[in-house]
N, C-alpha and C. Protein backbone atom coordinates (compact mmCIF):
# COMPACT_ATOMS: atom_id res chain seq x y z
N UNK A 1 21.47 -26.02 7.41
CA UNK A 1 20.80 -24.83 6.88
C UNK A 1 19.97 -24.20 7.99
N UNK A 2 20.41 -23.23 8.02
CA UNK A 2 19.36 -22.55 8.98
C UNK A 2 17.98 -21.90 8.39
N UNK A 3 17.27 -21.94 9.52
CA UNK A 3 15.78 -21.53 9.38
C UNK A 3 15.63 -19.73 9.60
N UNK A 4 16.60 -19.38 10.67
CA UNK A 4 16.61 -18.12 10.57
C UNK A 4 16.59 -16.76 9.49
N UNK A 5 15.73 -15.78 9.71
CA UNK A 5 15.56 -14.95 8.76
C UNK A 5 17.19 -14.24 8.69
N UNK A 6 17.50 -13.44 7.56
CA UNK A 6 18.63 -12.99 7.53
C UNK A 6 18.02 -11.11 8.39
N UNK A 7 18.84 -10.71 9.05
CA UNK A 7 18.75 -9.40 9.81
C UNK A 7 19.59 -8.56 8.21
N UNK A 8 18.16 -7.24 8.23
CA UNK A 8 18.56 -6.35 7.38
C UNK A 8 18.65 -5.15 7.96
N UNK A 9 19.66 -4.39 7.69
CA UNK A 9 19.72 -2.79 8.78
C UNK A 9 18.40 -2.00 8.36
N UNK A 10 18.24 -1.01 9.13
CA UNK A 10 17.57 -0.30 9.13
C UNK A 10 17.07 0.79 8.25
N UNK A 11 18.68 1.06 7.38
CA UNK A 11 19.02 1.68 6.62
C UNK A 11 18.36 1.41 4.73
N UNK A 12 18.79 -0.28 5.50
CA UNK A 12 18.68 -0.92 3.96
C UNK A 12 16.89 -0.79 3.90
N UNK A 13 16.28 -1.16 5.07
CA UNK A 13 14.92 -1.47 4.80
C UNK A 13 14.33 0.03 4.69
N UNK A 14 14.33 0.90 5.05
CA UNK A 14 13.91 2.24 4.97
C UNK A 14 14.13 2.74 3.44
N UNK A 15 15.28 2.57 2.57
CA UNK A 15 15.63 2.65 1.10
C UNK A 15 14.62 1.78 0.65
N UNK A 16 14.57 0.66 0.61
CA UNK A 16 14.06 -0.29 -0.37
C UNK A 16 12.58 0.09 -0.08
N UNK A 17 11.76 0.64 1.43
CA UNK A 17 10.81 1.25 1.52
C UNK A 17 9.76 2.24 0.80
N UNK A 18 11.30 3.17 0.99
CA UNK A 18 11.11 4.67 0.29
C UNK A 18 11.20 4.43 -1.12
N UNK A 19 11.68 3.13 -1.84
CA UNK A 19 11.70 3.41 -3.54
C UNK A 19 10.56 2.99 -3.63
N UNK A 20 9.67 1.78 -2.55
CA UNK A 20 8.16 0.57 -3.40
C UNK A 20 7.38 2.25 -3.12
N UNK A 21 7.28 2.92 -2.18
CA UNK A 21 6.37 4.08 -1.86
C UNK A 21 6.16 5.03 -3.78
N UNK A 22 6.80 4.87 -3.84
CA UNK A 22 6.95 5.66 -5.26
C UNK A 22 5.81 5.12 -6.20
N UNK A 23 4.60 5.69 -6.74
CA UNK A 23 3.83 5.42 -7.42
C UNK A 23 4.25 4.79 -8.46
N UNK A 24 5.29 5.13 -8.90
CA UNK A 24 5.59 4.50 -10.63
C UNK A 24 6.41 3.14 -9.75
N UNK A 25 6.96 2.98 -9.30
CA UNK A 25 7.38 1.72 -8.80
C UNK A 25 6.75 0.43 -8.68
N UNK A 26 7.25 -0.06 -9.15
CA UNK A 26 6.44 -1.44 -8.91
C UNK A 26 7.54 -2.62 -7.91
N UNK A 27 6.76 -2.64 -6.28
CA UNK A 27 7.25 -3.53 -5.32
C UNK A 27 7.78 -4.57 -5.65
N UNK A 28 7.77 -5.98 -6.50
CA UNK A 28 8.19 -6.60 -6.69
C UNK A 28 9.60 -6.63 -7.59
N UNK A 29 9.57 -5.32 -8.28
CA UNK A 29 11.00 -5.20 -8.90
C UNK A 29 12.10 -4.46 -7.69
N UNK A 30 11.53 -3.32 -7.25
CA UNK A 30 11.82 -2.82 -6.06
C UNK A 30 12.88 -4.01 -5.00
N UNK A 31 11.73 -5.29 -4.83
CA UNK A 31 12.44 -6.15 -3.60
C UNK A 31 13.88 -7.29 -4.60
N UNK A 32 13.04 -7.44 -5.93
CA UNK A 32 13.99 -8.03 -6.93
C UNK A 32 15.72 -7.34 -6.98
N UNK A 33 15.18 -6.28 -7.29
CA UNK A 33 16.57 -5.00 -7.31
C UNK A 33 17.23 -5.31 -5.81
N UNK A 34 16.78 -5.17 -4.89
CA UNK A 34 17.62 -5.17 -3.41
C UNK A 34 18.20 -6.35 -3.20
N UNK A 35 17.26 -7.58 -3.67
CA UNK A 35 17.90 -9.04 -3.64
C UNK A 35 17.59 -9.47 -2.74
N UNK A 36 16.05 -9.21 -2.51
CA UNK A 36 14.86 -9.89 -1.62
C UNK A 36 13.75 -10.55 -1.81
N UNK A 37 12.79 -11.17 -1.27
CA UNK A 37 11.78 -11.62 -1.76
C UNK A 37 10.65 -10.50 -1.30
N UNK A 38 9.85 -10.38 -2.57
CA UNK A 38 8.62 -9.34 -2.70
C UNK A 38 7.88 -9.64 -1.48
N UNK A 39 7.90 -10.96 -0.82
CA UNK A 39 6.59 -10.95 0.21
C UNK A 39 7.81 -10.45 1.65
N UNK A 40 8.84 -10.83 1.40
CA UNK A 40 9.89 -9.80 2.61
C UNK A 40 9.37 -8.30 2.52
N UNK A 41 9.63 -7.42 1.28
CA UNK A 41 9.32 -6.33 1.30
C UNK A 41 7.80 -5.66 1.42
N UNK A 42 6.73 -6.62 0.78
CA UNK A 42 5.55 -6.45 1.24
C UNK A 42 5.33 -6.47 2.91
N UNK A 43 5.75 -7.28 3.71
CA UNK A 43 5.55 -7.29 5.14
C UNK A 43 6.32 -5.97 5.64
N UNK A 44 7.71 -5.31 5.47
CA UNK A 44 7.99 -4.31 5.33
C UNK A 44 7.24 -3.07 5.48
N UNK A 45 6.44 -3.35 4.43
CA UNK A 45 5.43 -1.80 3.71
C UNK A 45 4.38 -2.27 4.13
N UNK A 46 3.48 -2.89 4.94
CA UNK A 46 2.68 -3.32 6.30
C UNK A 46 3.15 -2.91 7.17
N UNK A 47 4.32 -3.01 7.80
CA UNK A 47 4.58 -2.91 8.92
C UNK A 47 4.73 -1.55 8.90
N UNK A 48 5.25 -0.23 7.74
CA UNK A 48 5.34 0.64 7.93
C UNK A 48 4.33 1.44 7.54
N UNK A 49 3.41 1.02 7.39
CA UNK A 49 1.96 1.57 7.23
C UNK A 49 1.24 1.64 9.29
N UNK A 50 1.46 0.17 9.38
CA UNK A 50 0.82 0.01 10.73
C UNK A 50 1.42 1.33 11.88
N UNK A 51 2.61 1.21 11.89
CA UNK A 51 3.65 2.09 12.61
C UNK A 51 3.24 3.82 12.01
N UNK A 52 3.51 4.19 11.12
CA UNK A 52 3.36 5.61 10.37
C UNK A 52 1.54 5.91 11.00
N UNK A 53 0.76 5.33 10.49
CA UNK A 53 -0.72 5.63 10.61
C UNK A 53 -1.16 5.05 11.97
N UNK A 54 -0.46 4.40 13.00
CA UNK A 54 -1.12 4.03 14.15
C UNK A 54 -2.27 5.00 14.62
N UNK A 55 -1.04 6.73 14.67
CA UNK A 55 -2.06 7.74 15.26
C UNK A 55 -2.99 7.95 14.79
N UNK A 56 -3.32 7.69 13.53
CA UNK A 56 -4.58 8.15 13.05
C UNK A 56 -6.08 7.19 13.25
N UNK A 57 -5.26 6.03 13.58
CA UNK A 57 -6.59 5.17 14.26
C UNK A 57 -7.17 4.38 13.19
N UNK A 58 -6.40 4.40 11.57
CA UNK A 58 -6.81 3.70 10.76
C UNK A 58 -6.24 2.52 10.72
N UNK A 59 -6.74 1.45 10.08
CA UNK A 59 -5.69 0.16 9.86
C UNK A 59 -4.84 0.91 8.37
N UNK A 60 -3.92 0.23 8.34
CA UNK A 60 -3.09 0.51 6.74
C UNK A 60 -4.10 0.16 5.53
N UNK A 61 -4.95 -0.94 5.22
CA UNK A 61 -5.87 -0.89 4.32
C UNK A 61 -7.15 0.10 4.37
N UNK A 62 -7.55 0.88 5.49
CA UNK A 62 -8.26 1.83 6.12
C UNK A 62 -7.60 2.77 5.15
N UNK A 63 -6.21 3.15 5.42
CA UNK A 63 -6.02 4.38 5.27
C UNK A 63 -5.51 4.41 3.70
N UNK A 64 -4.93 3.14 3.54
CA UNK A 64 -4.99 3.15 1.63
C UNK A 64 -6.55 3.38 0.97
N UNK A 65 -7.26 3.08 1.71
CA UNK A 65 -8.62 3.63 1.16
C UNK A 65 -8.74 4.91 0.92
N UNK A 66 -8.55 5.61 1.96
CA UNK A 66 -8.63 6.83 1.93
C UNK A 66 -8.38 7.71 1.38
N UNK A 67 -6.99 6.79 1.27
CA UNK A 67 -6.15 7.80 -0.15
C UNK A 67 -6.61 7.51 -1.45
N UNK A 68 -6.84 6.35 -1.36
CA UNK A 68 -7.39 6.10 -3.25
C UNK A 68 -9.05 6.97 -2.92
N UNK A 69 -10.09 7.49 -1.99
CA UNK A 69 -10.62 8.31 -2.07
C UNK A 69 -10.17 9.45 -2.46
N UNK A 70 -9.08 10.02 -1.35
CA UNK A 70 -8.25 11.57 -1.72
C UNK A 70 -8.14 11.46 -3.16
N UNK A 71 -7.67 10.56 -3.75
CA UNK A 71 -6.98 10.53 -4.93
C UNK A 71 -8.07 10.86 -6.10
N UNK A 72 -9.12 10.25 -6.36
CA UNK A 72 -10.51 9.97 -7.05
C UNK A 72 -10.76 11.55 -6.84
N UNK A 73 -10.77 12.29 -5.86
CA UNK A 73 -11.30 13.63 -5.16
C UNK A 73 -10.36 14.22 -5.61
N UNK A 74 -9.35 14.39 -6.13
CA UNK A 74 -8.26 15.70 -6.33
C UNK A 74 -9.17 15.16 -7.99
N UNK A 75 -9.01 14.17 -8.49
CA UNK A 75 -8.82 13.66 -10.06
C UNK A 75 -10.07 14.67 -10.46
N UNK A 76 -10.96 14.61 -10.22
CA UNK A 76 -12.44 14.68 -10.04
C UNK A 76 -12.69 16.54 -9.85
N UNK A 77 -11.66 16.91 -9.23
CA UNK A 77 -11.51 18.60 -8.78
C UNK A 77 -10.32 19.10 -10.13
N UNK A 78 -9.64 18.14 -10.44
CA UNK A 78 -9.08 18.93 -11.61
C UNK A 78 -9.57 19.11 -12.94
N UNK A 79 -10.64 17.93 -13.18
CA UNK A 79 -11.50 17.97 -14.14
C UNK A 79 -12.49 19.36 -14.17
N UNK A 80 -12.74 19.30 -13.10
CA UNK A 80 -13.66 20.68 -12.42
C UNK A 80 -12.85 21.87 -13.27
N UNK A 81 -12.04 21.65 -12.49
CA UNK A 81 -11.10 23.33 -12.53
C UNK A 81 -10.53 23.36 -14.56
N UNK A 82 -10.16 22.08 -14.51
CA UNK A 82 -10.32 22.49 -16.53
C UNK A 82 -11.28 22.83 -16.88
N UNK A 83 -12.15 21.93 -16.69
CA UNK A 83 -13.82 22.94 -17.26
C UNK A 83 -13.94 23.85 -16.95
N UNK A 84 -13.89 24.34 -15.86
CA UNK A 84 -13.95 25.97 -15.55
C UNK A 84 -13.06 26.75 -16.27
N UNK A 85 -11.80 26.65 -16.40
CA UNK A 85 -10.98 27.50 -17.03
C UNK A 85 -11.28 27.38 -18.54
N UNK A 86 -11.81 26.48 -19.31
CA UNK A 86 -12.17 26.71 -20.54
C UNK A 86 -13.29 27.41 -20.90
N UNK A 87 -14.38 27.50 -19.51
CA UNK A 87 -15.65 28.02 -19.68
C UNK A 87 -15.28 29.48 -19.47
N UNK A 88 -14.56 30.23 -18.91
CA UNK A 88 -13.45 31.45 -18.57
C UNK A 88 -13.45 31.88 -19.78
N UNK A 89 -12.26 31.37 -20.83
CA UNK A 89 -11.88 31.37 -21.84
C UNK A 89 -13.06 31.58 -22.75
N UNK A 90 -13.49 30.78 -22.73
CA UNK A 90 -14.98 30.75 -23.59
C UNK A 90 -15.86 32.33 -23.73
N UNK A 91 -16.31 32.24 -22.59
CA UNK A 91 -17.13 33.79 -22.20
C UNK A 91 -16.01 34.84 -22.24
N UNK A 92 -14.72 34.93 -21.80
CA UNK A 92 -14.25 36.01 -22.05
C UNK A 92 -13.94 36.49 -23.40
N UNK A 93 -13.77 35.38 -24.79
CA UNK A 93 -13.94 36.44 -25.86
C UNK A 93 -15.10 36.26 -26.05
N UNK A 94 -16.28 35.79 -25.66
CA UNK A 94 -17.87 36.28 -25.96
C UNK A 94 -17.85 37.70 -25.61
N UNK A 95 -17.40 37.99 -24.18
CA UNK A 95 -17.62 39.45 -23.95
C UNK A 95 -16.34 40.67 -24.11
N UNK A 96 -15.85 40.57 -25.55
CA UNK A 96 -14.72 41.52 -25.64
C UNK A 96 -15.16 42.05 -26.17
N UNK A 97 -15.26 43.42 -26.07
CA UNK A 97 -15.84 44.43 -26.88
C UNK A 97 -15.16 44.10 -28.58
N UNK A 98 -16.30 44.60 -29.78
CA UNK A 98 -16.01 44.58 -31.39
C UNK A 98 -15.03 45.82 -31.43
N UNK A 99 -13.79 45.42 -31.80
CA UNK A 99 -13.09 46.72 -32.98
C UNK A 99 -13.40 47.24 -33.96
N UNK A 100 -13.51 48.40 -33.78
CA UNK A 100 -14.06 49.45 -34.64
C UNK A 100 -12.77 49.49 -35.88
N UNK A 101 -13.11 50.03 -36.65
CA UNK A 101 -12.04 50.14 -37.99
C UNK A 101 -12.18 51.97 -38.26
């Protein structure tokens, strides 16, 4: 029995990549479905965090932060922007002029 890892193309690991990236996805079915082990594909999606974000000077848990900040910050701005548009709504038939008969 060999000890050696099995070599996966490039192709294959970039797919099975691009599906765990998918919010509704869940990685471990992701590596299940390809007919891998989840901690294969977890090192994967490390390694393509490290590589993708090098330039930015973050580590990959750095920059998953960031985003679950971004993320909290859009959530947080759309709440905004509903309240506003109901407060819109609100005052604009406060100020419609009465029909006369």
């Amino acid at each position: 029995m060999s000890n050696q890892s099995p070599e996966y193309s490039k192709f294959f690991k970039d797919q099975l990549i691009l599906r765990a990236l998918d919010p509704s996805a869940s990685t471990t079915q992701v590596a299940l479905d390809g007919g891998i082990a989840p901690n294969v594909l977890r090192n994967w999606l490390d390694e393509y965090y490290e590589t993708r974000y090098a330039d930015s000077g973050l580590s990959a848990a750095e920059y998953m932060e960031r985003i679950h900040e971004l993320e909290s910050q859009v959530k947080k701005l759309e709440d905004d922007n509903k309240f506003l548009r109901r407060a819109v709504a609100y005052f604009a038939v406060e100020t419609l002029p009465e029909e006369s008969s």
